[in-house]
Protein backbone atom coordinates (compact mmCIF):
# COMPACT_ATOMS: atom_id res chain seq x y z
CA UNK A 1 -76.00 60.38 15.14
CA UNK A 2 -76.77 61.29 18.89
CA UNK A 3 -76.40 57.27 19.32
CA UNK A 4 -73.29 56.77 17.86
CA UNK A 5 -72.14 59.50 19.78
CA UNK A 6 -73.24 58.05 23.29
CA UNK A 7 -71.46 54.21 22.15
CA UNK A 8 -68.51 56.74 22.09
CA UNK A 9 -68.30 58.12 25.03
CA UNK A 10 -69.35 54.54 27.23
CA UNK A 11 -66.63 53.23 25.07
CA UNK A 12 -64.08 56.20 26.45
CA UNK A 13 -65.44 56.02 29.86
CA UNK A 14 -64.70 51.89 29.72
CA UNK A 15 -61.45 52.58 28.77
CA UNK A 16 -60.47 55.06 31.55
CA UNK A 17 -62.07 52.77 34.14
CA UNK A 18 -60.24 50.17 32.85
CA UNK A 19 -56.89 52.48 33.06
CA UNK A 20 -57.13 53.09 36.43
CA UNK A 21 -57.98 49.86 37.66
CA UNK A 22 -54.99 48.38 35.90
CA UNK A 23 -52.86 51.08 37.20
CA UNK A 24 -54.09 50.43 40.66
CA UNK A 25 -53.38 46.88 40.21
CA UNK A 26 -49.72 47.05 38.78
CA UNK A 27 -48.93 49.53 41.98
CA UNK A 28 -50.61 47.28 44.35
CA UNK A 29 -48.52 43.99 42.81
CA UNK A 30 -45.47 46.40 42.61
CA UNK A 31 -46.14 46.97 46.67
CA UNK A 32 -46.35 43.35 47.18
CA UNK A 33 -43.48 42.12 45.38
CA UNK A 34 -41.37 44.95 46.74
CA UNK A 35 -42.29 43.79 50.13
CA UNK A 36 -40.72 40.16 49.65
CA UNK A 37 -36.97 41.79 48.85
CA UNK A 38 -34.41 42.35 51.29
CA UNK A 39 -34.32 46.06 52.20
CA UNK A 40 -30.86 47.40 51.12
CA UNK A 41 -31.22 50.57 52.51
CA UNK A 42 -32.52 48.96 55.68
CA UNK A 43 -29.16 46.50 55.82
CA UNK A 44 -26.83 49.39 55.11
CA UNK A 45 -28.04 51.43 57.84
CA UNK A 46 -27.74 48.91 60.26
CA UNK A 47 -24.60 47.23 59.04
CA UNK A 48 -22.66 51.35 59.27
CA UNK A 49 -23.01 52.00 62.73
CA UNK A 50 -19.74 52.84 63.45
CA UNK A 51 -21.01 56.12 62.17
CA UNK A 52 -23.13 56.56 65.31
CA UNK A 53 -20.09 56.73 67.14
CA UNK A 54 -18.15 58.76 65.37
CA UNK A 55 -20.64 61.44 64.32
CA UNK A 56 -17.22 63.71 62.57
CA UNK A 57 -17.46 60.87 59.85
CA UNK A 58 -21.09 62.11 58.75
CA UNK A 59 -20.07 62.86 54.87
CA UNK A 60 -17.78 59.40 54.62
CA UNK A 61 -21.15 57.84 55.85
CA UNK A 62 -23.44 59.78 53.49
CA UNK A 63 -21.17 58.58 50.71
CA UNK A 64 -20.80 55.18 51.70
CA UNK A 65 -24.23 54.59 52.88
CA UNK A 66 -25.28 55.83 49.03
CA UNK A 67 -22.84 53.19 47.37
CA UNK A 68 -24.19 50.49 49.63
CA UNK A 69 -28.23 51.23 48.89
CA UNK A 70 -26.79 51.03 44.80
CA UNK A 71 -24.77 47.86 44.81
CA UNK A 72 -25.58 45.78 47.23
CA UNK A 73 -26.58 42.55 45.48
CA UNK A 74 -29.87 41.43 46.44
CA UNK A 75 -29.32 37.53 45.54
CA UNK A 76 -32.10 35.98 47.41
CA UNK A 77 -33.56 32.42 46.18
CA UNK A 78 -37.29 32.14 45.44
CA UNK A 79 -39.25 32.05 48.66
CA UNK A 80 -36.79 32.77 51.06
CA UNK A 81 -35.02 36.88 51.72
CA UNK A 82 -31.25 36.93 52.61
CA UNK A 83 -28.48 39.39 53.59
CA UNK A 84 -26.99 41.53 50.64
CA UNK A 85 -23.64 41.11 49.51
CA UNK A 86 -22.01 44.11 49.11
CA UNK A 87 -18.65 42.87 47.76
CA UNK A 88 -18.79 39.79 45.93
CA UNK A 89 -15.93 37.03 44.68
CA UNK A 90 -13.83 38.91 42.18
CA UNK A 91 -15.05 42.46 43.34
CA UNK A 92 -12.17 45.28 43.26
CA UNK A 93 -13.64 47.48 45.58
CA UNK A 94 -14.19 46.56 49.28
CA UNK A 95 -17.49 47.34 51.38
CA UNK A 96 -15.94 50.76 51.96
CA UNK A 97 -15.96 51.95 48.19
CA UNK A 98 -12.37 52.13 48.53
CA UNK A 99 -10.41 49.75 45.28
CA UNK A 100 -8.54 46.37 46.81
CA UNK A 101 -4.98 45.98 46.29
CA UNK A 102 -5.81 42.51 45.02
CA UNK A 103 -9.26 40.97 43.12
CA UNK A 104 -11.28 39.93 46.00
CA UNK A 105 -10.88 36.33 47.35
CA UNK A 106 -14.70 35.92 49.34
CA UNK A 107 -17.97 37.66 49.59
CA UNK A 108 -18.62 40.11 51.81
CA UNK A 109 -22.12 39.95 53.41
CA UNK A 110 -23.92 42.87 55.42
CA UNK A 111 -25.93 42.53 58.18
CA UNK A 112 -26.75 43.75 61.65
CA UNK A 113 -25.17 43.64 65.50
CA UNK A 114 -25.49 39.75 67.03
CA UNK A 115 -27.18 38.39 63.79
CA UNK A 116 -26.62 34.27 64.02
CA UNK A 117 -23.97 33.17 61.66
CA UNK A 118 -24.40 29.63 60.78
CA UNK A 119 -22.25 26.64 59.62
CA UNK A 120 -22.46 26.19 56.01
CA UNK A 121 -21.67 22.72 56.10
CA UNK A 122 -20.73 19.71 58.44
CA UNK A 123 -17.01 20.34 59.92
CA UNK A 124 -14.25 20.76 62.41
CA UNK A 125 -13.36 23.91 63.88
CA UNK A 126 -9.99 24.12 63.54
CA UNK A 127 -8.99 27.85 65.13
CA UNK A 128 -10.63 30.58 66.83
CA UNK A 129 -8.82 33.88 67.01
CA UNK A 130 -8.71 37.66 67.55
CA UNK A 131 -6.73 38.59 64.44
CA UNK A 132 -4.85 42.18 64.82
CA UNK A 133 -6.96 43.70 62.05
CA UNK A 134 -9.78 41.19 61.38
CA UNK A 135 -10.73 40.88 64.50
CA UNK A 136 -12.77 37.47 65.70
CA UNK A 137 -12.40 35.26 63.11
CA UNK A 138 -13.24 30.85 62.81
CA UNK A 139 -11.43 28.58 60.45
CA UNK A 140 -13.58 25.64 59.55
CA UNK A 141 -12.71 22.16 57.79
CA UNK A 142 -15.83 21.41 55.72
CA UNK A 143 -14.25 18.26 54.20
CA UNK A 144 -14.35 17.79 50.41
CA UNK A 145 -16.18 19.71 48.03
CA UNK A 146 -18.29 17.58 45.31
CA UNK A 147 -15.71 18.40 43.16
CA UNK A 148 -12.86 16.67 45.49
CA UNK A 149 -11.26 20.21 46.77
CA UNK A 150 -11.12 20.82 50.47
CA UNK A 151 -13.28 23.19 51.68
CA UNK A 152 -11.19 25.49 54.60
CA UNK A 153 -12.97 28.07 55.22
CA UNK A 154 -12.69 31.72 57.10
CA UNK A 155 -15.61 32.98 58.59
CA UNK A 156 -14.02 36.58 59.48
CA UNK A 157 -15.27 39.78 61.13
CA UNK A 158 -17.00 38.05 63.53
CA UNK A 159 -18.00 38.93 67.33
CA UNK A 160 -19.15 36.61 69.96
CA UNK A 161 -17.90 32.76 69.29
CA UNK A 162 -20.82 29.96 69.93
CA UNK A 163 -17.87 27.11 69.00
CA UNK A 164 -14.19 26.26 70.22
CA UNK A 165 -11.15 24.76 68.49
CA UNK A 166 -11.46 20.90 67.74
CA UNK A 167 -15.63 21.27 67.57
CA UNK A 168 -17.63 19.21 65.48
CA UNK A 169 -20.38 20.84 63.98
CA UNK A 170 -23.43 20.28 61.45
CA UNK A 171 -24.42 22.26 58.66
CA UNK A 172 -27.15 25.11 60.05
CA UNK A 173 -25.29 25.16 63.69
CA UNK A 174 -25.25 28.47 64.68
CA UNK A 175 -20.95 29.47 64.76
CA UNK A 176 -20.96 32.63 66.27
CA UNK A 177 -22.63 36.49 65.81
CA UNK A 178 -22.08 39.34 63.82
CA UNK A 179 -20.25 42.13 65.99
CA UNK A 180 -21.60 44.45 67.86
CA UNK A 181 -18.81 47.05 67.30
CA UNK A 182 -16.79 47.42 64.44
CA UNK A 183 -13.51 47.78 66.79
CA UNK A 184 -10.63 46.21 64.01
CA UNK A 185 -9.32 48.30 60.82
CA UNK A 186 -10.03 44.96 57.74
CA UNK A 187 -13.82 45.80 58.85
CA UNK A 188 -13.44 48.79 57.25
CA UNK A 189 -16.33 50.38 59.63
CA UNK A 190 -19.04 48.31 57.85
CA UNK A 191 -20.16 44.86 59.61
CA UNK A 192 -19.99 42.54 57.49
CA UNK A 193 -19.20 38.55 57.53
CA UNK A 194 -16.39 37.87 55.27
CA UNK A 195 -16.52 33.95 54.18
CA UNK A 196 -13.91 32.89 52.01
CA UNK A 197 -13.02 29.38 50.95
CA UNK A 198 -9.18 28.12 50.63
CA UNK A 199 -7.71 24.41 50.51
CA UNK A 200 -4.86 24.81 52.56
CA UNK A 201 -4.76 25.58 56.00
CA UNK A 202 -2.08 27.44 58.13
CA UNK A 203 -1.36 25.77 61.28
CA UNK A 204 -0.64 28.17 64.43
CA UNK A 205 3.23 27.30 63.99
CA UNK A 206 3.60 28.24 60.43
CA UNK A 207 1.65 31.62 60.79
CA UNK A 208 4.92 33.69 60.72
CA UNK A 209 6.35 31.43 57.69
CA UNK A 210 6.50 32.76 53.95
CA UNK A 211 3.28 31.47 52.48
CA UNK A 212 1.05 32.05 55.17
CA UNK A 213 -1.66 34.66 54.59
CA UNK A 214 -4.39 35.14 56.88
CA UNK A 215 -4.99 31.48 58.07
CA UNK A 216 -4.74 29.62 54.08
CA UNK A 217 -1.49 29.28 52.18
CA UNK A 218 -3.67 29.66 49.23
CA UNK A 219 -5.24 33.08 50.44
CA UNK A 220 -4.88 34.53 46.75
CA UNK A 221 -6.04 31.40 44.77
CA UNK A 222 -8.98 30.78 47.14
CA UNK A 223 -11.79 29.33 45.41
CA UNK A 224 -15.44 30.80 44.22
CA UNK A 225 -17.88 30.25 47.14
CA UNK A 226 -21.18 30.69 44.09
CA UNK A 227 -19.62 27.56 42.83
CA UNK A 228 -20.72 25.34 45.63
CA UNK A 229 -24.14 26.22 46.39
CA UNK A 230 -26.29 22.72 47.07
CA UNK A 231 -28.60 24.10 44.33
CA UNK A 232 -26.12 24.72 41.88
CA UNK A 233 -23.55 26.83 40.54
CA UNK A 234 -24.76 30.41 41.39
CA UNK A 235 -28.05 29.69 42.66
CA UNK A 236 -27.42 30.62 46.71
CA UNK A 237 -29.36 27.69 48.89
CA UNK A 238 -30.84 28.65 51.84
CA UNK A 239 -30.53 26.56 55.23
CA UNK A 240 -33.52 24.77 56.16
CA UNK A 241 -34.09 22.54 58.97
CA UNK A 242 -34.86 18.70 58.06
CA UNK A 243 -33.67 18.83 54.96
CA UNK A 244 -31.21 17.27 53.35
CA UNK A 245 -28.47 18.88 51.31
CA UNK A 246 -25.94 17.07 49.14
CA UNK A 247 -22.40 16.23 50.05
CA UNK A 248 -20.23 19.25 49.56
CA UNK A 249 -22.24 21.75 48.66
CA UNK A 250 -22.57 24.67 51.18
CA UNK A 251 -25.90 26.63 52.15
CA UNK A 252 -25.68 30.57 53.08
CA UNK A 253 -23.79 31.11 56.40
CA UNK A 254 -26.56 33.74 58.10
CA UNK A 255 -29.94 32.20 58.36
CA UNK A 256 -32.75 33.01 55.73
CA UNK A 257 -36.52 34.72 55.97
CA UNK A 258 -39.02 32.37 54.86
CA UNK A 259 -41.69 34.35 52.53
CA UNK A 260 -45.59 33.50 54.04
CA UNK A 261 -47.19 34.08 51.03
């Protein structure tokens, strides 16, 4: 009897050791994995400091730094960590909580003051501008799309401008920076890069004619940016240096973290 009762308890005492080294294991992997994701809360912060400046604003700032750290969409590929998005193609609500008055026509991408915003294809620059409400903004002719669509895209929101009008530029070239204030009203005090893809673009001359909405006639039928990734349809490609990417596909326009494993 008193031996069965000691192959008991060492098979208890197994069983607890056993328990707590696989729960230290699970938190340690947990630790490890969480460390190769984008911090949201860390992007938010950095991407709302308007707030700084306008300390009055403290419980709009509370409430949208709290809907930024819950849906900004961490879509980074394997290996590599990227910006959020915060408002995504098709999104009703901007990066300010606040609903749109229309479904939204680009993603929305968070980051922080002077981050490098990069070409997401070969292309002409075709206008740089201080918009009234956008603020700096680049149009971009990226040619044709695999599909056989043109690819005219806005790169708005922007600050400093590393390109002029009439530029020809590679995919990966860095375009211009994120801003360091957030001085224009369609920021909606968050910095963020707004890219957005339309077909037709609206010459200086015709900016005042019916039809013209900021820079592309086709500002409300603009097409899916996910659809155009060089890896495929949804699957966001990182930018990487001597490699080659297939005609008219686009890689993500702010440069990607490598993960050293």
């Amino acid at each position: 009897m008193t031996s069965i009762i000691q192959t008991v308890k060492s098979i208890l005492f197994i069983n607890i050791i056993v328990f707590f080294l696989f729960t230290y294991l699970k938190a340690n992997i947990k630790d490890g994995l969480d460390q190769n994701k984008p911090s949201s809360k860390g992007y938010c912060e950095s991407a709302l400091e308007w707030y700084e400046d306008n300390p009055k604003y403290r419980g709009e700032f509370t409430r949208v730094l709290e809907y930024c750290k819950n849906y900004a969409k961490d879509l980074s590929p394997m290996g590599f960590k990227i910006n959020p998005i915060l408002s995504d193609f098709g999104s009703m609500n901007g990066v300010n909580t606040r609903p749109r008055d229309h479904i939204h026509q680009g993603i929305d991408i968070i980051g922080p003051k002077n981050q490098p915003i990069i070409a997401i294809a070969d292309g002409k620059v075709l206008e740089t501008t201080i918009e009234d409400c956008w603020g700096g903004t680049l149009i971009i002719d990226h040619g044709k799309s695999f599909d056989d669509k043109n690819l005219i895209v806005i790169y708005g929101h922007v600050g400093e401008f590393n390109v002029s009008e009439n530029d020809l530029i590679k995919r990966g070239d860095v375009i211009a920076k994120l801003p360091e204030k957030i001085n224009y009203r369609c920021m909606a005090r968050v910095r963020h890069l707004h890219l957005q893809i339309g077909q037709r673009y609206c010459k200086k001359e015709e900016k005042d004619n019916w039809g013209c909405k900021y820079f592309i006639k086709d500002f409300y039928r603009s097409i899916n940016p996910h659809f155009y990734w060089a890896n495929g349809k949804n699957n966001i490609t990182c930018f990487e240096k001597n490699k080659e990417f297939p005609d008219g596909t686009i890689t993500f326009p702010l440069p990607c973290k490598k993960i050293i494993k």
